[in-house]
N, C-alpha and C. Protein backbone atom coordinates (compact mmCIF):
# COMPACT_ATOMS: atom_id res chain seq x y z
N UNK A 1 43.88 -20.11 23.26
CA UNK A 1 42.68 -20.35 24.04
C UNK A 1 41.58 -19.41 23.54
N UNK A 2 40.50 -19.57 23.25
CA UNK A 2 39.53 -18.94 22.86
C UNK A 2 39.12 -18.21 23.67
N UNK A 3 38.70 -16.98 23.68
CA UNK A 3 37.64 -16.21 24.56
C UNK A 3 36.32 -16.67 25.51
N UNK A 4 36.64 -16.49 26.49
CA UNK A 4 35.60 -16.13 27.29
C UNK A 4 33.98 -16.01 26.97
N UNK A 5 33.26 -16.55 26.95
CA UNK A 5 31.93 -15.81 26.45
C UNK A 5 31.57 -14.73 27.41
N UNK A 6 30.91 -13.52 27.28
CA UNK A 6 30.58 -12.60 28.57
C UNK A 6 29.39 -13.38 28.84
N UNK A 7 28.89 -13.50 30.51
CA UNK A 7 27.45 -13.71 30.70
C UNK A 7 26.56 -12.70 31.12
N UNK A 8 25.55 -12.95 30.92
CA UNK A 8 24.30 -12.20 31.06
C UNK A 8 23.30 -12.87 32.19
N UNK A 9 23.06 -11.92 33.22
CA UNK A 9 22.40 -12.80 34.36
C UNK A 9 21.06 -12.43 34.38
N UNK A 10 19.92 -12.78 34.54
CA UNK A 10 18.66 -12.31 34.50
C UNK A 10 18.05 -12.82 36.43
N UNK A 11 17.88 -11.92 37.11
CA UNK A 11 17.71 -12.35 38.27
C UNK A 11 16.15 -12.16 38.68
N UNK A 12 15.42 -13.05 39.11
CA UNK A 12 14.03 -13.01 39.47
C UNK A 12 13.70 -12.64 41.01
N UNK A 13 12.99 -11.88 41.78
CA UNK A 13 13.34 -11.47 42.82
C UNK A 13 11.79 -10.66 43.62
N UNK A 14 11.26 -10.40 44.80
CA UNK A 14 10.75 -9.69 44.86
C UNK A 14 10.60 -8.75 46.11
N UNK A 15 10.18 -7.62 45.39
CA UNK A 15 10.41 -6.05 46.75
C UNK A 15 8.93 -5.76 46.44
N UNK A 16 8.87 -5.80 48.14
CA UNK A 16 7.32 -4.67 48.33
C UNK A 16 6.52 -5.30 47.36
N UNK A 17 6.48 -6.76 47.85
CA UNK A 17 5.42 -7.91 47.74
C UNK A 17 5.26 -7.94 45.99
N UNK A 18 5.78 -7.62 45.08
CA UNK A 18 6.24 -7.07 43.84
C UNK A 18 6.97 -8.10 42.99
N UNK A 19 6.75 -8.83 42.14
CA UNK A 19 8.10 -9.96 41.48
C UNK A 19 8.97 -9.07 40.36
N UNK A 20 9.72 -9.05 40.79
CA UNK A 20 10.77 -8.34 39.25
C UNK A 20 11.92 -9.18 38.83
N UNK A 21 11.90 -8.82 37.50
CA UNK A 21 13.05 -9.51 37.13
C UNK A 21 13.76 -8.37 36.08
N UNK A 22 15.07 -8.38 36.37
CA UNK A 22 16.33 -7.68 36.10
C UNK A 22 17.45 -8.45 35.46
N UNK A 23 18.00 -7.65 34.14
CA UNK A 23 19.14 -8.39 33.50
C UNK A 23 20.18 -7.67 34.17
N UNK A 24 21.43 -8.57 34.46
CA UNK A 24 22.53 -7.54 34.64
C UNK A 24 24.17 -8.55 33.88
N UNK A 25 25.19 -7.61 33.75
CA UNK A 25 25.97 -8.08 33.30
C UNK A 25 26.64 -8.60 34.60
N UNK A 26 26.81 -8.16 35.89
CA UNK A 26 27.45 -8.95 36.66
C UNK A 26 26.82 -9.25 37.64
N UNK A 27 27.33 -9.72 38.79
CA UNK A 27 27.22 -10.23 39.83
C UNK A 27 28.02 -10.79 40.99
N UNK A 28 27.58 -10.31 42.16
CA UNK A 28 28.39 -10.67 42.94
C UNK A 28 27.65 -11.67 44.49
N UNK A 29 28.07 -12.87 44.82
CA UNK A 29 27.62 -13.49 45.57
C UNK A 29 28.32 -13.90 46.35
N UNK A 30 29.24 -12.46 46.87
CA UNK A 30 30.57 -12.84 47.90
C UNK A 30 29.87 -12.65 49.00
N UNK A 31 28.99 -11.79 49.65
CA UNK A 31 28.22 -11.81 50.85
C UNK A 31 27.23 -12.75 51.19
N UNK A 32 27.53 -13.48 52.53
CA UNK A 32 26.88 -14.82 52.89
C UNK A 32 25.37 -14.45 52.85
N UNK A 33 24.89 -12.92 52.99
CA UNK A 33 23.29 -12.75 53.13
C UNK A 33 22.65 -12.13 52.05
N UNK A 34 23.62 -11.48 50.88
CA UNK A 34 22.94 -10.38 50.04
C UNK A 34 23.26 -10.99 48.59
N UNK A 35 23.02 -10.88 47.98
CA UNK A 35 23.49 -10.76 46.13
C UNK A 35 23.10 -9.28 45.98
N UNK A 36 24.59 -9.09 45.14
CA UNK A 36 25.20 -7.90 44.48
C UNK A 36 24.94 -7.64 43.28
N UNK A 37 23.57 -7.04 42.55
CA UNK A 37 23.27 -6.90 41.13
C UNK A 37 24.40 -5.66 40.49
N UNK A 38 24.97 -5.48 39.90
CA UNK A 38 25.60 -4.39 39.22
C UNK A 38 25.73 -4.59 37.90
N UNK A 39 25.60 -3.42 36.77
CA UNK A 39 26.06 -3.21 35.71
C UNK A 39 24.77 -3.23 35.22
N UNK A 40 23.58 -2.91 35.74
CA UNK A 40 22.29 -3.39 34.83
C UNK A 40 21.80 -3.22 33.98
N UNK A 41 21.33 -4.25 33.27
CA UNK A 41 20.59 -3.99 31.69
C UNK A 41 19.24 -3.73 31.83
N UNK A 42 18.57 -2.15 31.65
CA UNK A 42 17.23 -2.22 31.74
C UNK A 42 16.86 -1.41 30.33
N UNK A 43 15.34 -2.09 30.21
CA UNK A 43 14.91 -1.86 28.79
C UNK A 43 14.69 -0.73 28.52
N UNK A 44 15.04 -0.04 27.39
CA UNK A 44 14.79 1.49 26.75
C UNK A 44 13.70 1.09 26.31
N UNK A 45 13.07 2.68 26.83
CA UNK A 45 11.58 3.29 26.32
C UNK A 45 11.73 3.90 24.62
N UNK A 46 10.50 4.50 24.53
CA UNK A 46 10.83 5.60 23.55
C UNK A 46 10.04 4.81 22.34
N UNK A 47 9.82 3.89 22.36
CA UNK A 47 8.62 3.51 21.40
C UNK A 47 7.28 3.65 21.19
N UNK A 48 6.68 3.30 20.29
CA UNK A 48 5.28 3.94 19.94
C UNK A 48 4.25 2.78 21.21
N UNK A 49 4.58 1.33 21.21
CA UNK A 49 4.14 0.88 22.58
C UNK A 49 4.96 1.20 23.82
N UNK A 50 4.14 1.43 24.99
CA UNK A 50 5.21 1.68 26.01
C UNK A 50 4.67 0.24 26.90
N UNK A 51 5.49 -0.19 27.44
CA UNK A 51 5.04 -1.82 28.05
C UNK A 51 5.13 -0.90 30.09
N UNK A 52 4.38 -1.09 30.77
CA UNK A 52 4.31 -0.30 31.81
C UNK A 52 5.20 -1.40 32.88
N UNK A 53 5.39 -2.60 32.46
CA UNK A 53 6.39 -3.24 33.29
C UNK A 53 7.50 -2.38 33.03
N UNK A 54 8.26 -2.75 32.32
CA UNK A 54 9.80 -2.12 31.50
C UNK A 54 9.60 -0.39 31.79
N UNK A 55 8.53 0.81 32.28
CA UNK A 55 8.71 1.72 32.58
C UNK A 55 8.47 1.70 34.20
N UNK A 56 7.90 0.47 34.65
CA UNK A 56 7.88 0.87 36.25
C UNK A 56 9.39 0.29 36.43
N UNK A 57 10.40 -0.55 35.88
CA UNK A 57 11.53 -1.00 36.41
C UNK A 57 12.55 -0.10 35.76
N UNK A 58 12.45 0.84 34.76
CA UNK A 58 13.25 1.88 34.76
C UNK A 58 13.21 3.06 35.55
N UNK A 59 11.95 3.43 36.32
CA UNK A 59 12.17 4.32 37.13
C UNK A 59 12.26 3.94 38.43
N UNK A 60 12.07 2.41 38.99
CA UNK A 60 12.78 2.52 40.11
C UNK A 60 14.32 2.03 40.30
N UNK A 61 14.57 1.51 38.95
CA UNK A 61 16.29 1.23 39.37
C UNK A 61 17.34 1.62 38.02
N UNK A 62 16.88 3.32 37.42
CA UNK A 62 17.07 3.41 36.17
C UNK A 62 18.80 4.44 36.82
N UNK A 63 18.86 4.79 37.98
CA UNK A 63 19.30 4.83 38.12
C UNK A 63 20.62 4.75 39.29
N UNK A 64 20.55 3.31 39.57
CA UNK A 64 21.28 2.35 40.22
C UNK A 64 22.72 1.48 39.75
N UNK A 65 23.75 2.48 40.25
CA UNK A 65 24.55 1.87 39.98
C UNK A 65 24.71 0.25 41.02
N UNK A 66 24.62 0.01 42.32
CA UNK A 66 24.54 -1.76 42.58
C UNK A 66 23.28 -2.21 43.56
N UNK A 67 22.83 -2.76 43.13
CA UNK A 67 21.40 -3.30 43.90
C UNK A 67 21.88 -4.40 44.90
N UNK A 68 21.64 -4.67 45.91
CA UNK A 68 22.21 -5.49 47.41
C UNK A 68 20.51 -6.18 47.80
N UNK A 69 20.63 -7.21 47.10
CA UNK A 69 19.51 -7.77 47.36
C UNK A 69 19.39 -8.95 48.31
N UNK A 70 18.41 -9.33 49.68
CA UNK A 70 18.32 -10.14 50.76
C UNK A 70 18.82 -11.71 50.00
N UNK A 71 19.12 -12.26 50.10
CA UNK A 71 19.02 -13.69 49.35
C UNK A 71 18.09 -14.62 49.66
N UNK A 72 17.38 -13.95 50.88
CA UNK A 72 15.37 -14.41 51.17
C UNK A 72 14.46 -14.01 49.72
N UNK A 73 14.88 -12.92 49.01
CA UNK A 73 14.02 -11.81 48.13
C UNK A 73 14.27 -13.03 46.49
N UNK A 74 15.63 -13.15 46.54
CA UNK A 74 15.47 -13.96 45.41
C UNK A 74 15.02 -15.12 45.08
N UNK A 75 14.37 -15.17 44.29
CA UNK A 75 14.03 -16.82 43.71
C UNK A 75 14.35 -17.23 42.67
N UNK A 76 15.11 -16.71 41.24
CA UNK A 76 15.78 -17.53 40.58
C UNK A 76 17.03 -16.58 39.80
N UNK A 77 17.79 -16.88 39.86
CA UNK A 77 19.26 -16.36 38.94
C UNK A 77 19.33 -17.33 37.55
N UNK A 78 19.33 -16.71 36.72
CA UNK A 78 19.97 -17.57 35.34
C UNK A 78 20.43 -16.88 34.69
N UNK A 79 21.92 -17.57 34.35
CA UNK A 79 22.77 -17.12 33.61
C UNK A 79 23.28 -17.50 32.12
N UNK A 80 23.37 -16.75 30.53
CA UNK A 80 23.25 -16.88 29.67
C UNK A 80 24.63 -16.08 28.99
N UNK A 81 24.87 -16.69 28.22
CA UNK A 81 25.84 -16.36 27.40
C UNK A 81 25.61 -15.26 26.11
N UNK A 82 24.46 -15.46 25.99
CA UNK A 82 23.59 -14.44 24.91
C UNK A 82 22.03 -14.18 25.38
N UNK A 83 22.19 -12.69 25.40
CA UNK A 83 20.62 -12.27 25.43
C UNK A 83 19.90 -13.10 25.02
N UNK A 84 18.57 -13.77 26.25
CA UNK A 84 18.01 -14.60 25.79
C UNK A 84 16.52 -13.99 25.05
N UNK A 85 16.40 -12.81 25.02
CA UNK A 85 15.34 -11.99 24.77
C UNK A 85 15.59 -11.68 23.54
N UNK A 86 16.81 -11.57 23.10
CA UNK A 86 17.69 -10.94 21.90
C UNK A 86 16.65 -10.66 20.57
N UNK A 87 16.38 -12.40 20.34
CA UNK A 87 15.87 -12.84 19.14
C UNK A 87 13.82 -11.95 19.33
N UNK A 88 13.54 -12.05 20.84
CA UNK A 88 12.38 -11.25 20.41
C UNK A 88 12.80 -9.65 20.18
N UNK A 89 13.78 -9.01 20.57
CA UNK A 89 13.71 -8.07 20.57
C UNK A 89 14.16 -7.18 19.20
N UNK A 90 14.78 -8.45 18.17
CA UNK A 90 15.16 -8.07 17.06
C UNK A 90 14.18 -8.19 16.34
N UNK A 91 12.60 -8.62 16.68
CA UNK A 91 11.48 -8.53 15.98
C UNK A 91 10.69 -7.06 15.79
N UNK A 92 11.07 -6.86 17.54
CA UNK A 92 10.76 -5.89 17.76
C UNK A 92 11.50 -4.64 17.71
N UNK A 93 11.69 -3.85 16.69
CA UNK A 93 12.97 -2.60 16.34
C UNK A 93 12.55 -1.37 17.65
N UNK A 94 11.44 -1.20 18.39
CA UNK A 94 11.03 -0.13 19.08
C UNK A 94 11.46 -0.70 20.60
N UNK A 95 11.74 -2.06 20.68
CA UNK A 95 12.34 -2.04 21.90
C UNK A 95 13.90 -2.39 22.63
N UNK A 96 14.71 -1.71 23.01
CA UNK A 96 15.65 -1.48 22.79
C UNK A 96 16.25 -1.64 24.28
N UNK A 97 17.85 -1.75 24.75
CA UNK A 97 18.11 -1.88 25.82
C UNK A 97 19.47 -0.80 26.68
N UNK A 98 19.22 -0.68 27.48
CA UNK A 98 20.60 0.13 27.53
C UNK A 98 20.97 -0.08 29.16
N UNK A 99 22.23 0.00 28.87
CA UNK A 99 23.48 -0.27 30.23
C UNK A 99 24.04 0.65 30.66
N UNK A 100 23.59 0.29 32.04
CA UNK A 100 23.54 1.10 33.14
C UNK A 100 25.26 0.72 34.00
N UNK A 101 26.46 1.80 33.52
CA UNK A 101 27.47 1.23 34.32
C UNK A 101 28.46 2.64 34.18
N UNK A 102 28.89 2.34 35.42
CA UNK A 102 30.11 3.61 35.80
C UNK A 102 29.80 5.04 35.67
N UNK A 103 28.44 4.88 36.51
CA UNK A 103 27.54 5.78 36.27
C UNK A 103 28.38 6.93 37.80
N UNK A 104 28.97 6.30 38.24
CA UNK A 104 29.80 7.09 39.45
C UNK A 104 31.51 6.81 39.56
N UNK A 105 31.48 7.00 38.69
CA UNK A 105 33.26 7.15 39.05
C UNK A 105 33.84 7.34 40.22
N UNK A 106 34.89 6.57 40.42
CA UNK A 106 35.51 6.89 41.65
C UNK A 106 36.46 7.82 41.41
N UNK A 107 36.92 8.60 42.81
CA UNK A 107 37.68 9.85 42.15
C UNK A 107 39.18 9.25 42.34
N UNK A 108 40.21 10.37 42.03
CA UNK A 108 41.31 9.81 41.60
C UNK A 108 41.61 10.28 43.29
N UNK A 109 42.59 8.88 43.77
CA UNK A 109 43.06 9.41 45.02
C UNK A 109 44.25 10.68 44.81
């Protein structure tokens, strides 16, 4: 049986009248009122452009291990098998991404 593809979820959403959109590797939509963002992919800085979207959404959820979002707040989930940004971002060498996970360990009982 062949592998699995991993997916990649890009969720559209908005806080404090605000639209954002967030990549994450998982998701959870076991609670009848919330979606569960975890594992998130947010864009690395550090280039000679700085894009002030991609630095206002790293400092408010740069460091969030699971986001519990209303399911009023969201308006679109799509899910991808490959970075759909990928191909611009391989144009672009200064913008870069990094994953945000197991940033809290649980301790050993």
């Amino acid at each position: 049986m062949p592998p699995v593809p991993k997916s990649l979820f890009r969720v559209h959403f908005t806080w404090k009248e605000k639209e954002y959109s967030l990549k994450a590797n998982s998701l959870d939509m076991t609670h009848p009122y919330f979606v569960a963002i975890k594992d998130l992919v947010l864009p690395r800085g550090g280039g000679v452009l700085i894009n002030p979207a991609d630095d206002d959404i790293r400092k408010l959820f740069g460091d969030v291990r699971q986001l519990m979002l209303p399911l009023q707040s969201v308006s679109l989930i799509e899910e991808f098998t490959e970075d759909p940004d990928g191909k611009k971002e391989a144009e672009d060498e200064g913008k870069k991404e990094v994953l945000i996970t197991n940033r809290f360990p649980k301790k050993p009982s």
